[in-house]
Protein backbone atom coordinates (compact mmCIF):
# COMPACT_ATOMS: atom_id res chain seq x y z
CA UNK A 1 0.49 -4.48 -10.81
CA UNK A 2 -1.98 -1.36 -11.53
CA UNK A 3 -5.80 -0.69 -12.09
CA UNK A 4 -4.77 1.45 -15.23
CA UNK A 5 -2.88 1.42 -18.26
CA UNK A 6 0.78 1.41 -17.67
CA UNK A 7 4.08 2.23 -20.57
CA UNK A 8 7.28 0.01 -19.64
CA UNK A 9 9.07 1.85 -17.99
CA UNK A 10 9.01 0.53 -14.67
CA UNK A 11 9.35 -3.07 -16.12
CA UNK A 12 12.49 -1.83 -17.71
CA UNK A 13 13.27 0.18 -14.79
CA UNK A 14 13.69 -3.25 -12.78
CA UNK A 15 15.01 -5.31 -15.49
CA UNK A 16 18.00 -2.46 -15.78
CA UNK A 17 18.20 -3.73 -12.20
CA UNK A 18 18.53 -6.92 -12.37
CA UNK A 19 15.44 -8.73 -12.85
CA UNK A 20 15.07 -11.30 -15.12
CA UNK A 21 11.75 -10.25 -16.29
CA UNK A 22 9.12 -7.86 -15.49
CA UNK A 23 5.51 -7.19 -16.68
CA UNK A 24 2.69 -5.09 -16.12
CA UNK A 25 -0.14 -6.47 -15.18
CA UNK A 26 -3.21 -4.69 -15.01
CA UNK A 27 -6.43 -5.70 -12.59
CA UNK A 28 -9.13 -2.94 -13.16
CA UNK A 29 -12.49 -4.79 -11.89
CA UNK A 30 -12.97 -7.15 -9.28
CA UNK A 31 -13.92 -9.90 -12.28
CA UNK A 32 -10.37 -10.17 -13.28
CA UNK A 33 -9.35 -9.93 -9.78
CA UNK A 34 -11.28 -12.95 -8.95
CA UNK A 35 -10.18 -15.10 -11.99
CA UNK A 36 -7.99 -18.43 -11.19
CA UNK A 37 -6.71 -17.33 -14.64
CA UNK A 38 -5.20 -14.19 -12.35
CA UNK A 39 -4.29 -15.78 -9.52
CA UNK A 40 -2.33 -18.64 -11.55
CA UNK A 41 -0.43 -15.67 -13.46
CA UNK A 42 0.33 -13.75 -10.45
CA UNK A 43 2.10 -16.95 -8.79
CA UNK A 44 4.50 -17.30 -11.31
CA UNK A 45 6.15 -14.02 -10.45
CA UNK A 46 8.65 -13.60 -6.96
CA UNK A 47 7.65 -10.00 -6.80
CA UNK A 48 4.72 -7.81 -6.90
CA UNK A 49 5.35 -4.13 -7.05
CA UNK A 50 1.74 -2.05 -6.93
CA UNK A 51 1.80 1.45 -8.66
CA UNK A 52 0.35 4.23 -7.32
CA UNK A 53 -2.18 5.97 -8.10
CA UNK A 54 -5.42 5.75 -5.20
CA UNK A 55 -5.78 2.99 -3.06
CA UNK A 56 -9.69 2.83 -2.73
CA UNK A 57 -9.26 1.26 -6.58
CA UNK A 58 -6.55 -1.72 -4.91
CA UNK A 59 -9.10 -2.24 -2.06
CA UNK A 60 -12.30 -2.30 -4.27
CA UNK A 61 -10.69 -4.66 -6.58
CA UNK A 62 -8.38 -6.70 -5.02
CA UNK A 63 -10.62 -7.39 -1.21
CA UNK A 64 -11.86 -10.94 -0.93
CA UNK A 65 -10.34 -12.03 -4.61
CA UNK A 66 -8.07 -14.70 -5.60
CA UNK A 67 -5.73 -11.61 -6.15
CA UNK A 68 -5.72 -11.05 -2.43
CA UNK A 69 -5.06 -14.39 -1.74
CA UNK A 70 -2.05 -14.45 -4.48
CA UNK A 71 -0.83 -11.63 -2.51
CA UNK A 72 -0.69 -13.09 0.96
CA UNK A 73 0.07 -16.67 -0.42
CA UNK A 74 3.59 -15.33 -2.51
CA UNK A 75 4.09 -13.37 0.79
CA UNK A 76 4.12 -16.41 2.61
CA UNK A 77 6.11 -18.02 0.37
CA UNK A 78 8.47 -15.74 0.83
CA UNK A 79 8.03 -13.69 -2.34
CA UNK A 80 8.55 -9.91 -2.15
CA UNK A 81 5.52 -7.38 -1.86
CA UNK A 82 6.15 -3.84 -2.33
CA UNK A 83 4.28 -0.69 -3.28
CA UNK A 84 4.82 3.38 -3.98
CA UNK A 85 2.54 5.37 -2.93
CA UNK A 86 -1.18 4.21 -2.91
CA UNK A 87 0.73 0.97 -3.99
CA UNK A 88 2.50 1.22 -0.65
CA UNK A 89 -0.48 2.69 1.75
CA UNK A 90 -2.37 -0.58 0.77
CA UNK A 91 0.79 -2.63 2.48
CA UNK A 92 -0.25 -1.81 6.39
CA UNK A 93 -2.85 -3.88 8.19
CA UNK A 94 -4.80 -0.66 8.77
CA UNK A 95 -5.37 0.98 5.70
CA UNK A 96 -6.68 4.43 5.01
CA UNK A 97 -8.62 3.23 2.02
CA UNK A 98 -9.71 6.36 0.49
CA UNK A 99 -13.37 5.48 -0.20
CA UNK A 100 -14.61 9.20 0.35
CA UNK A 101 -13.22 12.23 -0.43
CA UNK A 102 -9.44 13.21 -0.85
CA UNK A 103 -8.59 13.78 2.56
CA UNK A 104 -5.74 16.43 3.22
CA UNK A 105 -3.70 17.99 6.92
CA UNK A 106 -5.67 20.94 7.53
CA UNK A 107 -8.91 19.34 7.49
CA UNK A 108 -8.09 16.44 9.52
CA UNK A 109 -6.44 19.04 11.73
CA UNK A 110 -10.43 20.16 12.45
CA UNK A 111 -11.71 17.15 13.19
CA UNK A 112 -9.98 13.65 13.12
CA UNK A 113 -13.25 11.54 12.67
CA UNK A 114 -14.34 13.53 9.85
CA UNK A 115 -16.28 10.94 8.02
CA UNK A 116 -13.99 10.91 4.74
CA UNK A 117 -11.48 9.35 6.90
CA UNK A 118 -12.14 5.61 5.34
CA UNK A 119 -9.78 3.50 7.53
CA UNK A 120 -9.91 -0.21 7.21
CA UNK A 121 -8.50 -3.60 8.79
CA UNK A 122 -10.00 -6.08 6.09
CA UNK A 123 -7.31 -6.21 3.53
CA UNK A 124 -3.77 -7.74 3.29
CA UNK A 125 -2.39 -8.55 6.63
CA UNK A 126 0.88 -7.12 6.26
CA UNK A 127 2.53 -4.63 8.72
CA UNK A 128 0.55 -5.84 11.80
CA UNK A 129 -0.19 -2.75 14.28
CA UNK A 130 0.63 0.01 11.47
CA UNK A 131 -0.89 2.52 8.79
CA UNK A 132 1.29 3.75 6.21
CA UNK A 133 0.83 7.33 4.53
CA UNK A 134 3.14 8.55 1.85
CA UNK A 135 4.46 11.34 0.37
CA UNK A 136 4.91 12.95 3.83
CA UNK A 137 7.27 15.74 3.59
CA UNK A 138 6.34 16.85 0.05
CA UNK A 139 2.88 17.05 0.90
CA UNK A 140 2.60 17.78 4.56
CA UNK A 141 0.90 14.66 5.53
CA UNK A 142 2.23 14.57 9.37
CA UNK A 143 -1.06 15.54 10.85
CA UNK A 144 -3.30 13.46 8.56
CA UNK A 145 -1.20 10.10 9.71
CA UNK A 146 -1.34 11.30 13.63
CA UNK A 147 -5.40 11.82 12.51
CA UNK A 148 -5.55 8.65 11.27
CA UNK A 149 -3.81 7.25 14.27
CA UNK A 150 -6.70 9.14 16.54
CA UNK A 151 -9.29 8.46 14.50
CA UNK A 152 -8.60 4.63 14.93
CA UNK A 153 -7.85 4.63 18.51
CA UNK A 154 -11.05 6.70 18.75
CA UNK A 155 -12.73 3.89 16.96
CA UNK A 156 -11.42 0.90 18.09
CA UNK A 157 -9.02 1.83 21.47
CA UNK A 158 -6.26 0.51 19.36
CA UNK A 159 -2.94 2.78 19.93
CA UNK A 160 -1.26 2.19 16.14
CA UNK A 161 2.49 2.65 14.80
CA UNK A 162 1.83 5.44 12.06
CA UNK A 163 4.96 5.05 9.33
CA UNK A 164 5.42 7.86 6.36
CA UNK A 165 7.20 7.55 3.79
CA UNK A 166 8.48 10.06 2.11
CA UNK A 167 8.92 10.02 -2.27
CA UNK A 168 12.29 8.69 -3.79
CA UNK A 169 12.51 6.82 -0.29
CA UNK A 170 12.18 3.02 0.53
CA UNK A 171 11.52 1.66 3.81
CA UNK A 172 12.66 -2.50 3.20
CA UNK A 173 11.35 -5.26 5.86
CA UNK A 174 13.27 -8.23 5.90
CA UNK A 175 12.51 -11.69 7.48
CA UNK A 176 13.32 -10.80 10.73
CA UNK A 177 10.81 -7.64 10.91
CA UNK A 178 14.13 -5.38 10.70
CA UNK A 179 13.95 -2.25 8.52
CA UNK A 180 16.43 -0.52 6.07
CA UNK A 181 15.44 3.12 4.53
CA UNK A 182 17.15 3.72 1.24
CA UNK A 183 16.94 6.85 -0.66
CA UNK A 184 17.84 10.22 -0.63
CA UNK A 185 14.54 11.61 2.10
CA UNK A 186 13.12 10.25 4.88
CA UNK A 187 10.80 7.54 6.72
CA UNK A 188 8.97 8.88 9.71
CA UNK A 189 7.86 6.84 12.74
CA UNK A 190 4.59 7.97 14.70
């Protein structure tokens, strides 16, 4: 699932895998996100895998719309949601949903309630008590998770779990709330 245009080859990618099928399906405005058309096409699939690319464009589209609800209801049913990158930030109850400008360490490092920091607790309910940042090694995003962290706690008085994740790296929940990491980096608890 993307906002943009996508080429097959992470459809193929999973079908190498094992996966009977796999499609892209693209949502880029909150009218197709809000179809029943979209919702009844989403539910016939057991996973949804978001691309990356930048969150505030998942959140825009996707909050309050029958695609939200798709997402949650498969969830529930126990389908599988997963994500890379902004596909994956949008995964945590508390989101950093990029509405302002691109935020990066050294400024946060300044000042940890600099406006641009765009967190949110009105999306998919997933990873109750977390925010999720990725990319964390390769691009030095330690300090702008721990910001995030203050910046909520600042906000709210809510102490969160901050979880990175770095690339070629997956962090897998199962039923039970226990997590795997697979991959060749690492997944960093703050």
């Amino acid at each position: 699932i993307s906002y943009g245009d996508a080429d097959n080859w992470i459809p193929d990618y999973f079908k190498w895998l094992g996966a009977v099928d796999a499609v892209n399906i693209k949502l880029d405005s909150r009218a197709i996100a809000d179809q029943q058309a979209t919702y009844d096409l989403l539910m016939q699939y057991d996973v949804f895998f978001f691309k990356g690319g930048d969150q505030s464009f998942y959140y825009q589209y996707f909050k309050g719309t029958k695609t939200e609800q798709a997402i949650v209801d498969k969830f529930n049913a126990g389908g599988v949601i997963s994500g890379t990158s902004a596909g994956m930030a949008i995964l945590s109850e508390v989101l950093y949903a990029g509405l302002g400008n691109s935020l990066y360490p050294d400024d946060v490092l300044q000042d940890f309630q600099d406006p641009d920091i765009t967190l949110r607790n009105d999306f998919l309910p997933f990873l109750p008590g977390f925010i999720v940042d990725t990319h964390l090694t390769e691009r030095g995003r330690g300090a702008r998770l721990m910001a995030f962290m203050a910046n909520w706690y600042a906000a709210t008085g809510e102490m969160l779990t901050g979880l990175g994740v770095d690339d070629r790296t997956a962090l897998c929940i199962d039923e039970n709330n226990i997590g795997h990491v697979y991959g060749t980096a690492t997944v960093s608890l703050y």
